[in-house]
PDB file of N, CA and C in Angstrom:
ATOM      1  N   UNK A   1      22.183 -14.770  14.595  1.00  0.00           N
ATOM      2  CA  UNK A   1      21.184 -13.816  14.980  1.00  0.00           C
ATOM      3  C   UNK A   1      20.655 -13.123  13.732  1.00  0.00           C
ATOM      4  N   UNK A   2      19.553 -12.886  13.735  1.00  0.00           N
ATOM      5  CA  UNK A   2      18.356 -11.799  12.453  1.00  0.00           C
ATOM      6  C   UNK A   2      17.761 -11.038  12.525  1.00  0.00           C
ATOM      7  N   UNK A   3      18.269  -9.976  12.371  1.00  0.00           N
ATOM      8  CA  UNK A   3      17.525  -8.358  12.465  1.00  0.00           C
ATOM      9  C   UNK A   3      16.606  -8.126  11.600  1.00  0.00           C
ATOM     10  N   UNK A   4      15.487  -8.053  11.706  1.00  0.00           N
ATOM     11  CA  UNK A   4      14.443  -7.593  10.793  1.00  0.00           C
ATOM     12  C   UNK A   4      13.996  -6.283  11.314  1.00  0.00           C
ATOM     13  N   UNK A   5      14.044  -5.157   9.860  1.00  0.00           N
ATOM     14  CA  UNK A   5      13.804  -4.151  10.505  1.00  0.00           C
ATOM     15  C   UNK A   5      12.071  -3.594   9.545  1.00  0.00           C
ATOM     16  N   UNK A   6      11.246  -3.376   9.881  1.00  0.00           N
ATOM     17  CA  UNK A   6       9.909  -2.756   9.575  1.00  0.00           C
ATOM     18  C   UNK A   6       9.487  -1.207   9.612  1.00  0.00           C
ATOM     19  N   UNK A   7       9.645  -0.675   8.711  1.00  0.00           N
ATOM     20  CA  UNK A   7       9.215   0.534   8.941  1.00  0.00           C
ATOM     21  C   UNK A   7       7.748   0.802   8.208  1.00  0.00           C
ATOM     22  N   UNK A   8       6.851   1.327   9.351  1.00  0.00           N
ATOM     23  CA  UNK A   8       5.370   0.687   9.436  1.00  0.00           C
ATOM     24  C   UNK A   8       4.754   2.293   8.385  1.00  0.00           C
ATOM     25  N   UNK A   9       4.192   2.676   7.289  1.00  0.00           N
ATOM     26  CA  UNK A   9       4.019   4.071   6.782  1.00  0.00           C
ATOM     27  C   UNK A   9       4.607   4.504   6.233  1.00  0.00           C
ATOM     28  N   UNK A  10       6.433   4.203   6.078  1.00  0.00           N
ATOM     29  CA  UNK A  10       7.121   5.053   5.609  1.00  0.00           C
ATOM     30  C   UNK A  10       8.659   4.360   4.883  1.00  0.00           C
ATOM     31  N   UNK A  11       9.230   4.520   4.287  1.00  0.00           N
ATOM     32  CA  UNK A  11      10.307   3.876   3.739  1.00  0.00           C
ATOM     33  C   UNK A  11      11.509   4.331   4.786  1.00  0.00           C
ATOM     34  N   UNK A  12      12.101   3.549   5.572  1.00  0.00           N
ATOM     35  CA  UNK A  12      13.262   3.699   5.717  1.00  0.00           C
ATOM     36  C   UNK A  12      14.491   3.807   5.158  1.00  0.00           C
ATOM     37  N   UNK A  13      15.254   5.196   5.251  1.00  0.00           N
ATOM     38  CA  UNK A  13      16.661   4.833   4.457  1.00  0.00           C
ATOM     39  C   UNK A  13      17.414   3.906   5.046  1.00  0.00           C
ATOM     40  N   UNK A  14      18.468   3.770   3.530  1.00  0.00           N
ATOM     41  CA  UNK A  14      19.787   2.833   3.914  1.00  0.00           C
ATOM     42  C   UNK A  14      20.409   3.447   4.982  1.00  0.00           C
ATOM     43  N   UNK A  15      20.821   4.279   5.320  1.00  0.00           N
ATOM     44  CA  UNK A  15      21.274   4.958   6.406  1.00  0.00           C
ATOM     45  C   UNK A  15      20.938   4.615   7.873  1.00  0.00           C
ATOM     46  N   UNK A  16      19.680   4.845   7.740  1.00  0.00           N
ATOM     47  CA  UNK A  16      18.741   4.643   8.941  1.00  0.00           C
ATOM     48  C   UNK A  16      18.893   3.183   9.656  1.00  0.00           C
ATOM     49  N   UNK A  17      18.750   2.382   8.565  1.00  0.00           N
ATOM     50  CA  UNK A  17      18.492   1.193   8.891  1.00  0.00           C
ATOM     51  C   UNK A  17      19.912   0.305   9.011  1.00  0.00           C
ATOM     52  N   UNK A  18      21.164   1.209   8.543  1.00  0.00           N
ATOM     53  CA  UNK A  18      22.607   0.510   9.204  1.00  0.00           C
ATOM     54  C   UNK A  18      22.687   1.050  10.121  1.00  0.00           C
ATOM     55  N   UNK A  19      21.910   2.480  10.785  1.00  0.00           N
ATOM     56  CA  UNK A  19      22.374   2.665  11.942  1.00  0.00           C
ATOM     57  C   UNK A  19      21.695   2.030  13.208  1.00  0.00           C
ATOM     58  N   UNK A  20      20.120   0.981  12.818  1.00  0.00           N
ATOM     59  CA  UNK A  20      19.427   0.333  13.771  1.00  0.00           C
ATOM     60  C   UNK A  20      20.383  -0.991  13.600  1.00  0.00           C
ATOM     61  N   UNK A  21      21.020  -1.541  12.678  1.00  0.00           N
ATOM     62  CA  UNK A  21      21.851  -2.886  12.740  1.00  0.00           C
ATOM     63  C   UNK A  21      22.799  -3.014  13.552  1.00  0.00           C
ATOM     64  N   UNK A  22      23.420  -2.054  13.273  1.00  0.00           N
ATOM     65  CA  UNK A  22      24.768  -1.537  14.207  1.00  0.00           C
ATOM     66  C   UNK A  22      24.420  -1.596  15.643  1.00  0.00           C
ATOM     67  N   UNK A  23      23.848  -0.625  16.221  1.00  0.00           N
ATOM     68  CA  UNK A  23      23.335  -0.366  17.460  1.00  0.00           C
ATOM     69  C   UNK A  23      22.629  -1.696  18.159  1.00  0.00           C
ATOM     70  N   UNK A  24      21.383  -2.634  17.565  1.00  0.00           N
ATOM     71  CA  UNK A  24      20.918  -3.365  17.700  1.00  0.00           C
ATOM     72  C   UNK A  24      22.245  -4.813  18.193  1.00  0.00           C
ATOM     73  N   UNK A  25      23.078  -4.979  16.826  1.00  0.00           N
ATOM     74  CA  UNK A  25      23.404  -6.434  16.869  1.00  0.00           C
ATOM     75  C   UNK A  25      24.801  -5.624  17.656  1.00  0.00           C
ATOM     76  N   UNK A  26      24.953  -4.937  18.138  1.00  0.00           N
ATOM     77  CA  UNK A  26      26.060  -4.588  19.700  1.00  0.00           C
ATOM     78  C   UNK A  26      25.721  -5.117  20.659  1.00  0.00           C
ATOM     79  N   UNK A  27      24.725  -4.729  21.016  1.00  0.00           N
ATOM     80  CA  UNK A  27      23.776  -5.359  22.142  1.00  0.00           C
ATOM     81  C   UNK A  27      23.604  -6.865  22.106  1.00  0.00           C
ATOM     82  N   UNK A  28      22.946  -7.329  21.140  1.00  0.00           N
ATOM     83  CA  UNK A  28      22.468  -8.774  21.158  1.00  0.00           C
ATOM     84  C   UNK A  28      23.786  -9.600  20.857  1.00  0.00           C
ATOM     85  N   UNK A  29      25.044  -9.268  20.632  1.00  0.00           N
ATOM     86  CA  UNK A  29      26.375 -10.034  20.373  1.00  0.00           C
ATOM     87  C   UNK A  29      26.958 -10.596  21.609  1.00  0.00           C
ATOM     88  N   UNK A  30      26.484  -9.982  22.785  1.00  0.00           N
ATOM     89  CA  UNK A  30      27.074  -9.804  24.231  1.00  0.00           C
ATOM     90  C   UNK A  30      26.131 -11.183  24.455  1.00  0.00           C
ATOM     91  N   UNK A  31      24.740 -11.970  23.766  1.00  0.00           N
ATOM     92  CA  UNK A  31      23.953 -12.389  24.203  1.00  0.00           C
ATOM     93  C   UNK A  31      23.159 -13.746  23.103  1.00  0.00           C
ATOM     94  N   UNK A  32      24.214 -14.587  23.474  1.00  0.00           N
ATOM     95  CA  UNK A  32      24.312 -15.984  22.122  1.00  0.00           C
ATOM     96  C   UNK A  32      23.085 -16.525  22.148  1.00  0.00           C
ATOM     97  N   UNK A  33      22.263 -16.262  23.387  1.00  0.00           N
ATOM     98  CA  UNK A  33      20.988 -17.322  23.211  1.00  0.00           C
ATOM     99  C   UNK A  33      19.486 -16.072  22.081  1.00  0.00           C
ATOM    100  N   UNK A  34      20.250 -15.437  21.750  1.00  0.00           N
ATOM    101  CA  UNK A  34      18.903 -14.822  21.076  1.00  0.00           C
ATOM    102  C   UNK A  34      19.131 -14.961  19.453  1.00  0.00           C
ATOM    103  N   UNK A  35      17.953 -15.570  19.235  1.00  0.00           N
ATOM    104  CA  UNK A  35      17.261 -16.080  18.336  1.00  0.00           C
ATOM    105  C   UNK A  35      17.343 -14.947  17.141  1.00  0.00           C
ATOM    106  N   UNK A  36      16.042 -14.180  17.219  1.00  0.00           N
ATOM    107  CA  UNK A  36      16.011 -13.415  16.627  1.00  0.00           C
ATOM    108  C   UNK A  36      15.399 -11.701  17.463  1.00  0.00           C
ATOM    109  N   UNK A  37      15.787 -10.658  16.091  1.00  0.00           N
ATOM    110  CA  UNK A  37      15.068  -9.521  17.031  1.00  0.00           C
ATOM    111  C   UNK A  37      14.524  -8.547  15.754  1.00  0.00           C
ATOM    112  N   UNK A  38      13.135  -8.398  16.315  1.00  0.00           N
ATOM    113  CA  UNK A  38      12.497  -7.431  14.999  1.00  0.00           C
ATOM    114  C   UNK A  38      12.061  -5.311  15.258  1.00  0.00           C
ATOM    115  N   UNK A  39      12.674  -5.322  14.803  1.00  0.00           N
ATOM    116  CA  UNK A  39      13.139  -3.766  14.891  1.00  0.00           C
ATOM    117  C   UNK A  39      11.498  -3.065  14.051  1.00  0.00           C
ATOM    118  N   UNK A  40      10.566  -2.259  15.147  1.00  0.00           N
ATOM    119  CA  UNK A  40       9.302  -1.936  13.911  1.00  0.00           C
ATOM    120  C   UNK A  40       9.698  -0.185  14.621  1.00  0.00           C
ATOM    121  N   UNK A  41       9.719   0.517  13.192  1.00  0.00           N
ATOM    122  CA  UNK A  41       9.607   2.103  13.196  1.00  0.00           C
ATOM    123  C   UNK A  41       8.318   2.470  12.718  1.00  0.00           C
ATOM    124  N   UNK A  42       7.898   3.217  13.441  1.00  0.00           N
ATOM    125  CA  UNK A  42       6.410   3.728  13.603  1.00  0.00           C
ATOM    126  C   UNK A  42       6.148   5.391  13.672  1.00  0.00           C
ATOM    127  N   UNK A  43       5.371   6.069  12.997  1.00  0.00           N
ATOM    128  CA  UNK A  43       5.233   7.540  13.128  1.00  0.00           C
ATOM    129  C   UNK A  43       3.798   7.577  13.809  1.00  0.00           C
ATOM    130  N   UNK A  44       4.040   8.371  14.185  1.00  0.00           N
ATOM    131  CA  UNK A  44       2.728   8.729  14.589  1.00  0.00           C
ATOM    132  C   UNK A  44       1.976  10.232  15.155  1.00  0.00           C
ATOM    133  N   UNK A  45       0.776  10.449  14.626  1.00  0.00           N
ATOM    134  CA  UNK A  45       0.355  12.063  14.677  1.00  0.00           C
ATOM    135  C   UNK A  45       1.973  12.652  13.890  1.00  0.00           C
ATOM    136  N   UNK A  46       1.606  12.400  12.956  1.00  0.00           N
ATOM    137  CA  UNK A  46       2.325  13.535  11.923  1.00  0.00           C
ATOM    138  C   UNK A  46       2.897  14.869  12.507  1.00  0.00           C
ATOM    139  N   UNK A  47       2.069  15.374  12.709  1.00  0.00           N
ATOM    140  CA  UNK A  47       2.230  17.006  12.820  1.00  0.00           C
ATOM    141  C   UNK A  47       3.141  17.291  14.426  1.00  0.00           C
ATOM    142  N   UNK A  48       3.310  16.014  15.050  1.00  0.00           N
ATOM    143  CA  UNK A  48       3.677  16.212  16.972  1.00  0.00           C
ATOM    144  C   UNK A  48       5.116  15.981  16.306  1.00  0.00           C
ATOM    145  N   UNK A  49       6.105  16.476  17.079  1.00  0.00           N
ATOM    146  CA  UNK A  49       7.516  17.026  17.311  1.00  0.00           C
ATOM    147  C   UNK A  49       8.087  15.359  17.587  1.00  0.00           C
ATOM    148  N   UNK A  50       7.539  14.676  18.879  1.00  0.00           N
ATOM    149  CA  UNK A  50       7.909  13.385  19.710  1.00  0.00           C
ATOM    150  C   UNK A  50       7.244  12.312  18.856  1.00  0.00           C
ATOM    151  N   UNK A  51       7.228  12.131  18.007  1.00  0.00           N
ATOM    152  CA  UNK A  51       6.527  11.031  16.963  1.00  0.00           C
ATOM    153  C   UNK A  51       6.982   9.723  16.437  1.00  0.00           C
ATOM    154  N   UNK A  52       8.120   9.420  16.965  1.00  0.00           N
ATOM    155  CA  UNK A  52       9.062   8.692  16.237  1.00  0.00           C
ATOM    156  C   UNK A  52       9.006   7.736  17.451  1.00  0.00           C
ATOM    157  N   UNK A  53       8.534   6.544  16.896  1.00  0.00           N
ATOM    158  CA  UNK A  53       8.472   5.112  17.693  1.00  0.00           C
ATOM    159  C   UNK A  53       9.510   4.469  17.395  1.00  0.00           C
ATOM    160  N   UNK A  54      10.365   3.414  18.264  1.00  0.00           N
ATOM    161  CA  UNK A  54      11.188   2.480  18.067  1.00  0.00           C
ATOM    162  C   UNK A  54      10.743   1.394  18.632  1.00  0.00           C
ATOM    163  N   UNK A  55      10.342   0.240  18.106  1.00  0.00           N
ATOM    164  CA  UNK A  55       9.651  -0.917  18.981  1.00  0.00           C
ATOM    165  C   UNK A  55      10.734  -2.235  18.526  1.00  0.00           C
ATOM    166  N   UNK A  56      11.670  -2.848  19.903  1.00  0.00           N
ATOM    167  CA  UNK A  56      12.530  -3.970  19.478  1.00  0.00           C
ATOM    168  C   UNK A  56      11.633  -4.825  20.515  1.00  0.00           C
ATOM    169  N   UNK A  57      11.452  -6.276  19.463  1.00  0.00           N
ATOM    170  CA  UNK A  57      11.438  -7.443  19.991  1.00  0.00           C
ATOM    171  C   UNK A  57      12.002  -8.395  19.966  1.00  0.00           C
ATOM    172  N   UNK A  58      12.932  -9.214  21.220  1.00  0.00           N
ATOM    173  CA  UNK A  58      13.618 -10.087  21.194  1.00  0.00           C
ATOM    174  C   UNK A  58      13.416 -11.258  21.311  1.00  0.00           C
ATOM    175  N   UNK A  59      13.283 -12.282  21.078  1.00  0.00           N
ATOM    176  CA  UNK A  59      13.327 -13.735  21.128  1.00  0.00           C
ATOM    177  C   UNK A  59      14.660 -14.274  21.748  1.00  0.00           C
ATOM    178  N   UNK A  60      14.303 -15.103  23.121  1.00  0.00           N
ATOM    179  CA  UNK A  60      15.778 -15.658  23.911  1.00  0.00           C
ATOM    180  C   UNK A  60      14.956 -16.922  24.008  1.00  0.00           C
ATOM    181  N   UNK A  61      15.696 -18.606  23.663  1.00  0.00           N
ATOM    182  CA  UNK A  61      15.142 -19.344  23.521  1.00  0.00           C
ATOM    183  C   UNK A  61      13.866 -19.593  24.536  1.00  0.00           C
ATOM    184  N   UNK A  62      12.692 -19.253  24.137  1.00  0.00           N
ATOM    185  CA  UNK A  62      11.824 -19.719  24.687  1.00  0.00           C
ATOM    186  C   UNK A  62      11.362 -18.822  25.769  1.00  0.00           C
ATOM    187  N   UNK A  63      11.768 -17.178  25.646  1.00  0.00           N
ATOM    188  CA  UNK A  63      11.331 -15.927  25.997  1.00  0.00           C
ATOM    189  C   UNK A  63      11.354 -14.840  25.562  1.00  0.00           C
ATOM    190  N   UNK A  64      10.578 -13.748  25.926  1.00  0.00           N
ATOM    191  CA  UNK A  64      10.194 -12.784  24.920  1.00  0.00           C
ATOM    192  C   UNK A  64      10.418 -11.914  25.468  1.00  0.00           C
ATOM    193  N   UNK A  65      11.412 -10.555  25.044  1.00  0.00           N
ATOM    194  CA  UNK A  65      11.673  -9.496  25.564  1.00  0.00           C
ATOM    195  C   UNK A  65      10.988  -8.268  24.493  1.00  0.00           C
ATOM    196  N   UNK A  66      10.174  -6.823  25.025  1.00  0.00           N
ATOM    197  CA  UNK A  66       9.793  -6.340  24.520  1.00  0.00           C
ATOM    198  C   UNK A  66      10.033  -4.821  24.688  1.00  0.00           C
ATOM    199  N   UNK A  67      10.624  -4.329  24.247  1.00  0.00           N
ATOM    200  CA  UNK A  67      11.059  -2.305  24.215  1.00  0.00           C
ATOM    201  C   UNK A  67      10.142  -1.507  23.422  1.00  0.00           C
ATOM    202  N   UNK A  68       9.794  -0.338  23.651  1.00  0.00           N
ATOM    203  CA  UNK A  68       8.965   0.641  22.984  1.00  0.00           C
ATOM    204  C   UNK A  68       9.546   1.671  23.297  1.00  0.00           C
ATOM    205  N   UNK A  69      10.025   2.407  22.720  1.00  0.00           N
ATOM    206  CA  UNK A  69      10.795   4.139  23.072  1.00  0.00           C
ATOM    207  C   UNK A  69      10.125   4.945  21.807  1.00  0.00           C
ATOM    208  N   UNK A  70       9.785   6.626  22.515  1.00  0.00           N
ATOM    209  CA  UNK A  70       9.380   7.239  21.407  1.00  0.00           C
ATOM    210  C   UNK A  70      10.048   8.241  21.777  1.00  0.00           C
ATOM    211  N   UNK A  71      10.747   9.663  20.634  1.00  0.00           N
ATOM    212  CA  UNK A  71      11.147  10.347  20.326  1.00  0.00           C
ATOM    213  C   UNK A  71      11.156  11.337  19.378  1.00  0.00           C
ATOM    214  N   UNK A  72      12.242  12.173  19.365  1.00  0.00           N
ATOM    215  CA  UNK A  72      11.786  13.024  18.374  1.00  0.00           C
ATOM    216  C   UNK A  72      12.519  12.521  17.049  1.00  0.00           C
ATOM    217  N   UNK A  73      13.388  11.618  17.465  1.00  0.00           N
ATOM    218  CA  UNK A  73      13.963  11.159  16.093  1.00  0.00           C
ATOM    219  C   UNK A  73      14.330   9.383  16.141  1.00  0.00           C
ATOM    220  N   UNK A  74      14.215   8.871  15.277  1.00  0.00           N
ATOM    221  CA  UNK A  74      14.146   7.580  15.451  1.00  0.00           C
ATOM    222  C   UNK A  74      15.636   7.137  15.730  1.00  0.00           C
ATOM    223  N   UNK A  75      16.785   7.641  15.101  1.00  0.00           N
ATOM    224  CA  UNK A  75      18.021   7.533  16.164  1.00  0.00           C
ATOM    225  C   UNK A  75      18.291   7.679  17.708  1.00  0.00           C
ATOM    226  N   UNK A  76      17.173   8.279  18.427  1.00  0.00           N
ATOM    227  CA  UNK A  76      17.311   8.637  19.112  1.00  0.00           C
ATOM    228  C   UNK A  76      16.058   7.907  20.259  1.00  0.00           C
ATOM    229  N   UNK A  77      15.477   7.585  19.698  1.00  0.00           N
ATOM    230  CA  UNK A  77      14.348   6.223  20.223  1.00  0.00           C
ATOM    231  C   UNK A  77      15.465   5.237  19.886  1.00  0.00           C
ATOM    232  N   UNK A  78      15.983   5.029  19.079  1.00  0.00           N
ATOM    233  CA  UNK A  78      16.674   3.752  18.770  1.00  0.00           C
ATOM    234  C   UNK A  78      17.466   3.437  20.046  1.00  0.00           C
ATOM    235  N   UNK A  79      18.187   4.306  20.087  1.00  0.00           N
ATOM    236  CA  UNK A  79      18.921   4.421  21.533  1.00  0.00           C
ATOM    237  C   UNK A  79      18.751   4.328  22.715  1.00  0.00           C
ATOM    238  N   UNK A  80      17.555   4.720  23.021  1.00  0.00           N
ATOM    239  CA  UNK A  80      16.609   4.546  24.292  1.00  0.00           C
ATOM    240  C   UNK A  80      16.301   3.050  24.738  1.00  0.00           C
ATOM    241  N   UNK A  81      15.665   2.532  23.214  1.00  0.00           N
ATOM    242  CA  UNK A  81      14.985   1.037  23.257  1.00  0.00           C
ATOM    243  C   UNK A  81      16.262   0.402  23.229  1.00  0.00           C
ATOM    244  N   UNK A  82      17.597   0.190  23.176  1.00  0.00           N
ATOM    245  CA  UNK A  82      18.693  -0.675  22.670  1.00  0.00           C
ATOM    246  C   UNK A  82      19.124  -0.420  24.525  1.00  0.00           C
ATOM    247  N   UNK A  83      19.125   0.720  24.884  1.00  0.00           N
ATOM    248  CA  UNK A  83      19.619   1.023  26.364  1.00  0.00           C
ATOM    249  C   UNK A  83      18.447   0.042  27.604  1.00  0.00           C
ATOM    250  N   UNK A  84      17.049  -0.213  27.120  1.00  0.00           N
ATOM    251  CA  UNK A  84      15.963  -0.636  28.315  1.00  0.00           C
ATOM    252  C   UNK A  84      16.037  -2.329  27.721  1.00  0.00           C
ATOM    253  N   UNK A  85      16.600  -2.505  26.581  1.00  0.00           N
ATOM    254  CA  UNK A  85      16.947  -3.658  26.049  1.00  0.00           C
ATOM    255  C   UNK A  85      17.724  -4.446  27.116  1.00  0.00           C
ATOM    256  N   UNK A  86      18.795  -3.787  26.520  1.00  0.00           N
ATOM    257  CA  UNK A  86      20.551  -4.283  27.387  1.00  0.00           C
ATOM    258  C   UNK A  86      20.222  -4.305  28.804  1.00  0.00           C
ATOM    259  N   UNK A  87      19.259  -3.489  29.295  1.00  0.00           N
ATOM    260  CA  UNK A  87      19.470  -3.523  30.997  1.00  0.00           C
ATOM    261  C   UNK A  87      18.198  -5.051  31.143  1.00  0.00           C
ATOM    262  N   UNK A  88      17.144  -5.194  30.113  1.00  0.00           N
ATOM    263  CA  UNK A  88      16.136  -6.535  30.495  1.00  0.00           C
ATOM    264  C   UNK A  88      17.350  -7.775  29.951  1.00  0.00           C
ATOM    265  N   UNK A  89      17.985  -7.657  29.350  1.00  0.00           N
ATOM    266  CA  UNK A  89      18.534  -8.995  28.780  1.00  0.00           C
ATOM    267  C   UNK A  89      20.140  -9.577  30.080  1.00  0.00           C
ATOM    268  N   UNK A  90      20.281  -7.923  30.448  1.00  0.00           N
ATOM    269  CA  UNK A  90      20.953  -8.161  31.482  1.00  0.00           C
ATOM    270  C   UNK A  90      20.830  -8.743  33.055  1.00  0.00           C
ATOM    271  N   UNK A  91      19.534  -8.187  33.343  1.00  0.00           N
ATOM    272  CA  UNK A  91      18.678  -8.888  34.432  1.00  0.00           C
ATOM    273  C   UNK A  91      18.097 -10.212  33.940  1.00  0.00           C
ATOM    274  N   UNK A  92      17.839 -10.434  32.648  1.00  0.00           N
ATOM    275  CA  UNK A  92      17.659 -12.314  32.722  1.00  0.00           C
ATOM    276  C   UNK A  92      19.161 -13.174  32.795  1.00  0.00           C
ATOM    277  N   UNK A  93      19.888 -12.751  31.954  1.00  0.00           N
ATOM    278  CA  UNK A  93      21.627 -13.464  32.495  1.00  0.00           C
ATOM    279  C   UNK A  93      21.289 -13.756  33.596  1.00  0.00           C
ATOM    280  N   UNK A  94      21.211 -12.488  34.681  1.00  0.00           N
ATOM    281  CA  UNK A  94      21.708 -12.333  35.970  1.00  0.00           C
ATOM    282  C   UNK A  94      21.296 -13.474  36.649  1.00  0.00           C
ATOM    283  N   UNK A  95      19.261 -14.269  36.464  1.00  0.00           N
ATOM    284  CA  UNK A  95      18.649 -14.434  37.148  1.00  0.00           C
ATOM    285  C   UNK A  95      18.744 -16.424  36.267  1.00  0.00           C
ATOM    286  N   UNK A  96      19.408 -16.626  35.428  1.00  0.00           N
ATOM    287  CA  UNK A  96      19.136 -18.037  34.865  1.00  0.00           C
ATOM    288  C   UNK A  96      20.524 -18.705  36.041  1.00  0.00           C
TER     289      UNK A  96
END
């Protein structure tokens, strides 16, 4: 599995970005058929409190799963999108 992580405006720290690996490849470990998953951090309107985008996209052979969570902190979108993740990757198991 390959985590690519994008932070779209702004440099992500080292910090930041072991704590989207971590969180991320928990989830996708439970789930051998995925390919890859690209992690994009996004700000947006500067000056708003809730600004902090987390956008994961997954690749499962030959389907596409897609999360968007926004927040006030990107740990905390991270968490959101890794939680609406786990419950879509869990309803495709369910349904193959």
């Amino acid at each position: 599995m390959n985590i690519k992580i994008n932070s779209v405006h702004f440099n992500a720290d080292s910090k930041l970005e072991e704590f989207i690996e971590k969180k991320v490849s928990k989830i996708l470990e439970r789930h051998e058929d995925v390919l890859v998953a690209d992690v994009f951090l996004k700000l947006e309107n500067v000056q708003d409190m809730g600004n902090k985008i987390t956008e994961i996209k997954v690749d499962v052979k030959g389907k596409e799963f897609f999360v968007k969570k926004q927040s006030n902190s990107f740990e905390e979108a991270t968490d959101m999108a890794v939680e609406a993740l786990r419950r879509q990757l869990k309803k495709h198991k369910e349904t193959k």
